[in-house]
C-alpha atoms as a PDB file:
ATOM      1  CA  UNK A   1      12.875 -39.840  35.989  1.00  0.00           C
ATOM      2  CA  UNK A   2      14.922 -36.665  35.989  1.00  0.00           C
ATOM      3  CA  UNK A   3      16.458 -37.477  32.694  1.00  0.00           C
ATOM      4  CA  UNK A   4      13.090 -38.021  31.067  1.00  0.00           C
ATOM      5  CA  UNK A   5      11.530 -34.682  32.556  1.00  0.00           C
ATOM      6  CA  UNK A   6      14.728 -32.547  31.182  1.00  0.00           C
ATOM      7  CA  UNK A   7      14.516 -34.118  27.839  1.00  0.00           C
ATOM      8  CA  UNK A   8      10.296 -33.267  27.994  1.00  0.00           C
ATOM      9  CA  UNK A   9      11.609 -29.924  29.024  1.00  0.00           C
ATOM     10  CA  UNK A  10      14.409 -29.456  26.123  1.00  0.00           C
ATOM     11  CA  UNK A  11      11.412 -30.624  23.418  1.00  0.00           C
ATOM     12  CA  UNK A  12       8.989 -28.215  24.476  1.00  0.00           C
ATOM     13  CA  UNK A  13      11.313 -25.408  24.484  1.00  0.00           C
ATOM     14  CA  UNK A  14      12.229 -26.277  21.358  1.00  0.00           C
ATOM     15  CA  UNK A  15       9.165 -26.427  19.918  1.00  0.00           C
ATOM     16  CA  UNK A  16       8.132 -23.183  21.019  1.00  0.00           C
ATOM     17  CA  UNK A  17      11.309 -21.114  19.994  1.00  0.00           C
ATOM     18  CA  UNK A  18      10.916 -23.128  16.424  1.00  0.00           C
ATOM     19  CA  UNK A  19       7.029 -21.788  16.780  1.00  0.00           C
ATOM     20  CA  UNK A  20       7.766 -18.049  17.821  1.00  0.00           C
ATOM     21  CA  UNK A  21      10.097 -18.046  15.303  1.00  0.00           C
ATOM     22  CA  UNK A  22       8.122 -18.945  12.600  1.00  0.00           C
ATOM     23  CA  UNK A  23       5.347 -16.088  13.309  1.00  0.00           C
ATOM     24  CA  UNK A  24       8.037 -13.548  13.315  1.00  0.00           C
ATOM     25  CA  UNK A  25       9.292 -14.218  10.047  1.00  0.00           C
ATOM     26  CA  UNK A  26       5.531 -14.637   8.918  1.00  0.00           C
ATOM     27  CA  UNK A  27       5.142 -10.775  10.180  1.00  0.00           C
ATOM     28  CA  UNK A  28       4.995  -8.413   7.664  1.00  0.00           C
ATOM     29  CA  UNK A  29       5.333  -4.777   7.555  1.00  0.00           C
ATOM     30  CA  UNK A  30       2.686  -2.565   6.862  1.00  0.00           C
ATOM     31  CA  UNK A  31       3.260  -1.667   2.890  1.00  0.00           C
ATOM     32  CA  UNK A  32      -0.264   0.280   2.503  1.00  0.00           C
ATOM     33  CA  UNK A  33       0.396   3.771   1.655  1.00  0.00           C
ATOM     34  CA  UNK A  34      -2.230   6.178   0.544  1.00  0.00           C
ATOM     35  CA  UNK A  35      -1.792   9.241  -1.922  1.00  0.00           C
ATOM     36  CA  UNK A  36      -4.181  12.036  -3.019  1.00  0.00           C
ATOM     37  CA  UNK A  37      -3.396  14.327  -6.242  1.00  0.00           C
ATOM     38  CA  UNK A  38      -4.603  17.833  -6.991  1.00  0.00           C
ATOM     39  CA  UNK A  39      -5.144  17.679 -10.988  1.00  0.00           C
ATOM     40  CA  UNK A  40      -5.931  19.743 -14.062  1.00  0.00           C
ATOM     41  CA  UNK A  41      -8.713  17.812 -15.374  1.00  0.00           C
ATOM     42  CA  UNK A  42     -11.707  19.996 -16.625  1.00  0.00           C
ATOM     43  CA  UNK A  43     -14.201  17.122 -18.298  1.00  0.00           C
ATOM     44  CA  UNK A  44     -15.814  14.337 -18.529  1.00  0.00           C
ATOM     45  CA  UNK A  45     -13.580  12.991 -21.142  1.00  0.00           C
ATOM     46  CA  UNK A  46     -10.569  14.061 -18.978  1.00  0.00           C
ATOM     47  CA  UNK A  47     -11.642  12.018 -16.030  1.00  0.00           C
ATOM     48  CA  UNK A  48     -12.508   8.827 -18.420  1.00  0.00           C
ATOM     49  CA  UNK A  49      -9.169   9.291 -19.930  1.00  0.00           C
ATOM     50  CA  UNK A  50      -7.786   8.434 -16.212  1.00  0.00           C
ATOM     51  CA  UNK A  51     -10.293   5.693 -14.985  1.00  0.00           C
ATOM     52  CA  UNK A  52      -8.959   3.913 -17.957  1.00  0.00           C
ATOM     53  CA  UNK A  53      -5.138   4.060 -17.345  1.00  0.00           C
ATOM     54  CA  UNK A  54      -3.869   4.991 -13.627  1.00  0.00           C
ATOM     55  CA  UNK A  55      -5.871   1.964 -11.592  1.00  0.00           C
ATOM     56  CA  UNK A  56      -4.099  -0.738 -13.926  1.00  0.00           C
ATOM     57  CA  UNK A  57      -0.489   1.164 -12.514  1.00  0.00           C
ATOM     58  CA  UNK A  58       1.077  -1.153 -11.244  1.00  0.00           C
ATOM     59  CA  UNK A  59       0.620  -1.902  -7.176  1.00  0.00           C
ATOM     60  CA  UNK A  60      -2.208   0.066  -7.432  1.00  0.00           C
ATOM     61  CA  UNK A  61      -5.028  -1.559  -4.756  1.00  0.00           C
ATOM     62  CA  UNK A  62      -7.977   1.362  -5.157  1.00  0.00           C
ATOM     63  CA  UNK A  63      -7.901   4.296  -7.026  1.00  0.00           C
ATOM     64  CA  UNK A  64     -10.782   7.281  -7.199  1.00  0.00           C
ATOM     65  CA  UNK A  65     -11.000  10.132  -9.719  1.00  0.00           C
ATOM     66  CA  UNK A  66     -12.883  13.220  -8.336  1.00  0.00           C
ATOM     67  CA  UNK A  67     -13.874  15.657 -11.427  1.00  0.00           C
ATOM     68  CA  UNK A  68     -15.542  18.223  -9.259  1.00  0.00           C
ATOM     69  CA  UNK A  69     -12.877  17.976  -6.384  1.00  0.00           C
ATOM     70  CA  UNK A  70     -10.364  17.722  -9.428  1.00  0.00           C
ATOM     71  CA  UNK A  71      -8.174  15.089  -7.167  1.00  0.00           C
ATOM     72  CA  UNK A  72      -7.238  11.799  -7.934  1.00  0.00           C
ATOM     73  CA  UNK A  73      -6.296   9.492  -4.954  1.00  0.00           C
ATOM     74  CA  UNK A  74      -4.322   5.935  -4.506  1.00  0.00           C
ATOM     75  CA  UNK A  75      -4.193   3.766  -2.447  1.00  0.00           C
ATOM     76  CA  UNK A  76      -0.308   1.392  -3.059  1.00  0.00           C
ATOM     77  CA  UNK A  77       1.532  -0.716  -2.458  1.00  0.00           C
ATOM     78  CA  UNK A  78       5.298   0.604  -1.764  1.00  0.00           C
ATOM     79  CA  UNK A  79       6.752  -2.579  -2.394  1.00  0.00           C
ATOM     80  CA  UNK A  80       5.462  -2.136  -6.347  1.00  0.00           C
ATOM     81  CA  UNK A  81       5.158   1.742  -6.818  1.00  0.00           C
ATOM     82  CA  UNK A  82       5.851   4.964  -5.074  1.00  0.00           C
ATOM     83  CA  UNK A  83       4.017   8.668  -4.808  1.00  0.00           C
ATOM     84  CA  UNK A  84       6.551   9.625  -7.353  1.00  0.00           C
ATOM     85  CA  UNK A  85       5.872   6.843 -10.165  1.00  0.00           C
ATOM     86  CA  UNK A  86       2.085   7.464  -9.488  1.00  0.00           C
ATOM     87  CA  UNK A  87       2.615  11.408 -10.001  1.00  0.00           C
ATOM     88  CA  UNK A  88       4.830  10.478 -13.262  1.00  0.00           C
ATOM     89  CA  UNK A  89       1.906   8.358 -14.647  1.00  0.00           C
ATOM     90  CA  UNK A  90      -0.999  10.914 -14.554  1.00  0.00           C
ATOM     91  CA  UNK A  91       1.682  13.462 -15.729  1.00  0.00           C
ATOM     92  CA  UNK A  92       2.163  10.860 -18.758  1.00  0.00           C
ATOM     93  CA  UNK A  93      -1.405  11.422 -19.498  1.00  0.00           C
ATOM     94  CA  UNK A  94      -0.987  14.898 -19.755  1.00  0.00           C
ATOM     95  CA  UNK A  95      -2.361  16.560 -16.574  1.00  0.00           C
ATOM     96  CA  UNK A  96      -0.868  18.339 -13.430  1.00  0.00           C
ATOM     97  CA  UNK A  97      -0.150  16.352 -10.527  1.00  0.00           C
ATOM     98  CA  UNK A  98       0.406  17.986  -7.165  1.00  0.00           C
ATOM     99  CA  UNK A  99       0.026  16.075  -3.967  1.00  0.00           C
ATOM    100  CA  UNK A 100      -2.172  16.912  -0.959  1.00  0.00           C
ATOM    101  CA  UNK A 101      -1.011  16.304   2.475  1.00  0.00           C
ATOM    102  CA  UNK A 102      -2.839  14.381   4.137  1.00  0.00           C
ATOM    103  CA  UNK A 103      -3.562  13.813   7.536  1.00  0.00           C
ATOM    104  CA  UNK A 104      -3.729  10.995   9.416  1.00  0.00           C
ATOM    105  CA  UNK A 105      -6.531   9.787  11.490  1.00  0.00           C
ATOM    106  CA  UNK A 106      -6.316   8.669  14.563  1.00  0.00           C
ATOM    107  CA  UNK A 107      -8.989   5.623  15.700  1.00  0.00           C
END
């Protein structure tokens, strides 16, 4: 009876380390990172000229041109791109970039 209730014990434990370990290595890290640019853009055709090349960059999940606020932000994914590649593609275009700090916020 003893036997049988150690061996019962052995499986479960193994069952659950083989269980915990599998949702650890399921865990991901956070690779969300957001990014807001201070631009030169002065028109209409300016801001067009941006909504139709920087959100197709690539790990790019949202992107938002401001004309009035003259900003364009990012939200990334660091595994695929990085603040600098972003600021090197809008500089491609032709226009300033200069980033913003941002704050965070707490919840």
């Amino acid at each position: 009876m003893k036997t049988r209730i150690t061996i019962l014990m052995m499986a479960l434990l193994m069952v659950l380390s083989v269980n915990a370990f599998a949702q650890k290595k399921g865990a991901k890290t956070s690779t969300i990172d957001e990014v807001t640019f201070v631009t030169n853009m002065h028109c209409k055709n300016c801001e067009k000229k941006c909504d139709a090349n920087l959100p197709f960059e690539k790990g790019v999940k949202d992107y938002k041109a401001n004309l009035d606020a003259k900003t364009i932000y990012f939200k990334f994914d660091t595994r695929k791109t990085s603040r600098e590649k972003l600021a090197e593609a809008i500089q491609k275009l032709g226009y300033t970039a200069t980033e913003i700090e941002t704050v965070q916020k707490s919840k």
